[in-house]
Structure formats: structure tokens, C-alpha cells
Protein backbone atom coordinates (compact mmCIF):
# COMPACT_ATOMS: atom_id res chain seq x y z
CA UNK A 1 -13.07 -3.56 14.71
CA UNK A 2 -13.78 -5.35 11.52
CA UNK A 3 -17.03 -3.56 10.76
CA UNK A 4 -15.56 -0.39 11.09
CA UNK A 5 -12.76 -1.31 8.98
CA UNK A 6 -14.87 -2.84 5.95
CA UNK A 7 -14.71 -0.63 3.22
CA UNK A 8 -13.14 1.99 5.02
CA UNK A 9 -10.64 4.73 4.24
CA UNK A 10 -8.11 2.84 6.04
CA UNK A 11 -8.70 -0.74 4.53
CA UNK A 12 -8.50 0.71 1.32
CA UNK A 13 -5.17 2.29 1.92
CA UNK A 14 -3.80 -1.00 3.63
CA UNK A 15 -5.13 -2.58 0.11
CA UNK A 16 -3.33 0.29 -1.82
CA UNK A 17 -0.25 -0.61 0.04
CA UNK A 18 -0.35 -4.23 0.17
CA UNK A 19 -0.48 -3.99 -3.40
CA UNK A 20 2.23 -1.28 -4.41
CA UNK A 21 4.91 -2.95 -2.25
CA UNK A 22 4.70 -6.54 -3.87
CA UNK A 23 4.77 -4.21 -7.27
CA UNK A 24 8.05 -2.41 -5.98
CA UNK A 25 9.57 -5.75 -4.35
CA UNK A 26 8.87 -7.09 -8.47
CA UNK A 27 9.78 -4.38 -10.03
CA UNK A 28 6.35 -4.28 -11.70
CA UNK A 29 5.32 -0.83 -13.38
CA UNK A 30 1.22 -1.34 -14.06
CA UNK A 31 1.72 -1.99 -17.49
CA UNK A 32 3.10 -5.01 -16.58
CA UNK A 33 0.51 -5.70 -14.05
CA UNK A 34 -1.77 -5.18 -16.72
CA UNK A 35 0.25 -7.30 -18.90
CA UNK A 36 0.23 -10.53 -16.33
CA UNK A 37 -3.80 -10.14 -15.87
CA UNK A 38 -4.39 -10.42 -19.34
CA UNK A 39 -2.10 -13.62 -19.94
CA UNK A 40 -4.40 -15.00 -16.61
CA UNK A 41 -7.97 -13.72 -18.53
CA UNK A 42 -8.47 -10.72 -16.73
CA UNK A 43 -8.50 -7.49 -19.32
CA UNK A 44 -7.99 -4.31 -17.22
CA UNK A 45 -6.73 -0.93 -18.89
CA UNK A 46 -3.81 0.21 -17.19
CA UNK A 47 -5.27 3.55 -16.47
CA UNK A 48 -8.33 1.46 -14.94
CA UNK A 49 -5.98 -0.98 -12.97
CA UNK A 50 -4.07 2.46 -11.39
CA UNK A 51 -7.40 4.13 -10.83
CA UNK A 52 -8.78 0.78 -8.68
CA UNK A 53 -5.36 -0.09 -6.84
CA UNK A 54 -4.55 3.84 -6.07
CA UNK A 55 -8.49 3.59 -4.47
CA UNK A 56 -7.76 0.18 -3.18
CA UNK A 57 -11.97 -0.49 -4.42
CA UNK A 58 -11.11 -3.89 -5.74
CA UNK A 59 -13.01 -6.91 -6.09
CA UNK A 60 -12.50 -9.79 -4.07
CA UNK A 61 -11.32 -11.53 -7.80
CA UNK A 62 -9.54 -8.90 -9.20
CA UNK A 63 -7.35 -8.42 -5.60
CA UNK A 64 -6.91 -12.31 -5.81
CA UNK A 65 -5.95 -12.51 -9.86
CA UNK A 66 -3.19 -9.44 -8.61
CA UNK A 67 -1.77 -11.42 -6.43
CA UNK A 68 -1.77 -14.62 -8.78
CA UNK A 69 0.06 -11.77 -11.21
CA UNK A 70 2.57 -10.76 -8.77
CA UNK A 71 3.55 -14.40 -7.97
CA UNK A 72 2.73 -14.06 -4.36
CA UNK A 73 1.88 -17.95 -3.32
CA UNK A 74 1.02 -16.71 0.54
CA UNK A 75 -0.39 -13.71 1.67
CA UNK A 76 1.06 -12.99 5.05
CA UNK A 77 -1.50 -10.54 7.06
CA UNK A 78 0.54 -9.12 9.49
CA UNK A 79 1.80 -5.88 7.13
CA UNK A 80 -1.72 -5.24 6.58
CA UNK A 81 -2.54 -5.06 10.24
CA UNK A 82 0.57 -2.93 11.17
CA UNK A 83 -0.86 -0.47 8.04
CA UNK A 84 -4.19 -0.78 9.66
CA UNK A 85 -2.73 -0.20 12.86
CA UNK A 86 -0.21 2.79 11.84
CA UNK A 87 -3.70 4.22 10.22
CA UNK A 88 -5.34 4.18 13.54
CA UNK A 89 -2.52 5.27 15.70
CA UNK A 90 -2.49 8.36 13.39
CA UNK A 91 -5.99 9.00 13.14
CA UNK A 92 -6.24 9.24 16.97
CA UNK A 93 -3.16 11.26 17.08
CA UNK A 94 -4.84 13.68 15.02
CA UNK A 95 -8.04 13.53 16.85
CA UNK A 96 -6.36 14.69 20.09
CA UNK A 97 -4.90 17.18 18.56
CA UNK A 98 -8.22 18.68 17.14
């Protein structure tokens, strides 16, 4: 399973959603995403930080320095594998359907 998920569709969209929740839960718009990056060294443009998170292509770093942003100490898996899981469960849905 985990070479079909690396770089996939699906772990990218996990990423994307990983990512806009703990935004949401913060009340973080991505200008002050942007805002917390640069006060940790990192200089994205807030166009280029929506761009990369609405992808979910991010860097190992840059997905780290995020979550140093957002103030998340732990990084609890298990919403990422019932994303990964809802992905697949509707993929084959609509592969059966075909």
C-alpha cells in the first residue's frame, strides 16, 4: 500500500486535508500561515503557500515548519489514514460503477 500511495492523488489530498483542518481548528487564514513561517525563517508568498497546500506537493520541511506554525506538538496519524481510507473506499466505489 505505501508505494502506491507515495506521491499519489490521494496522499496529496490527505496532506491537503491534514493541513486545512488544523488551519480551520486555528482559525488561520494563509496569510497568517504565511505570517507564522516567516517569524520561523521560512519566506513563502501566500499565493505560493495556497498553491502547494491546495496540491498537497510539499516538502518534507516545509509540511514540518506548517505544523511548527500551526502549534501542533503531535501529529496523530489516524485522520490521515481514515482520509486515505475514505479516498480508497470511493475510488473503488466508482470503479464498480464504471
Amino acid at each position: 500500500m505505501a508505494q502506491k500511495l507515495f506521491d499519489s492523488p490521494a496522499m496529496r489530498e490527505a496532506i491537503r486535508r491534514v493541513i486545512r483542518s488544523r488551519m480551520a481548528l486555528k482559525g488561520f487564514e494563509y496569510r497568517d500561515l504565511t505570517q507564522r513561517l516567516r517569524a520561523l525563517g521560512v519566506e513563502q508568498t501566500e499565493s505560493n503557500l495556497r498553491s502547494k497546500v491546495n496540491n498537497g506537493s510539499l516538502g518534507a520541511q516545509l509540511f514540518v515548519y506548517i505544523l511548527l506554525a500551526l502549534d501542533l506538538k503531535q501529529l496523530d496519524l489516524e485522520p490521515m489514514v481514515e482520509i486515505l481510507d475514505d479516498l480508497r473506499s470511493a475510488d473503488e466505489a466508482a470503479s464498480e460503477g464504471d
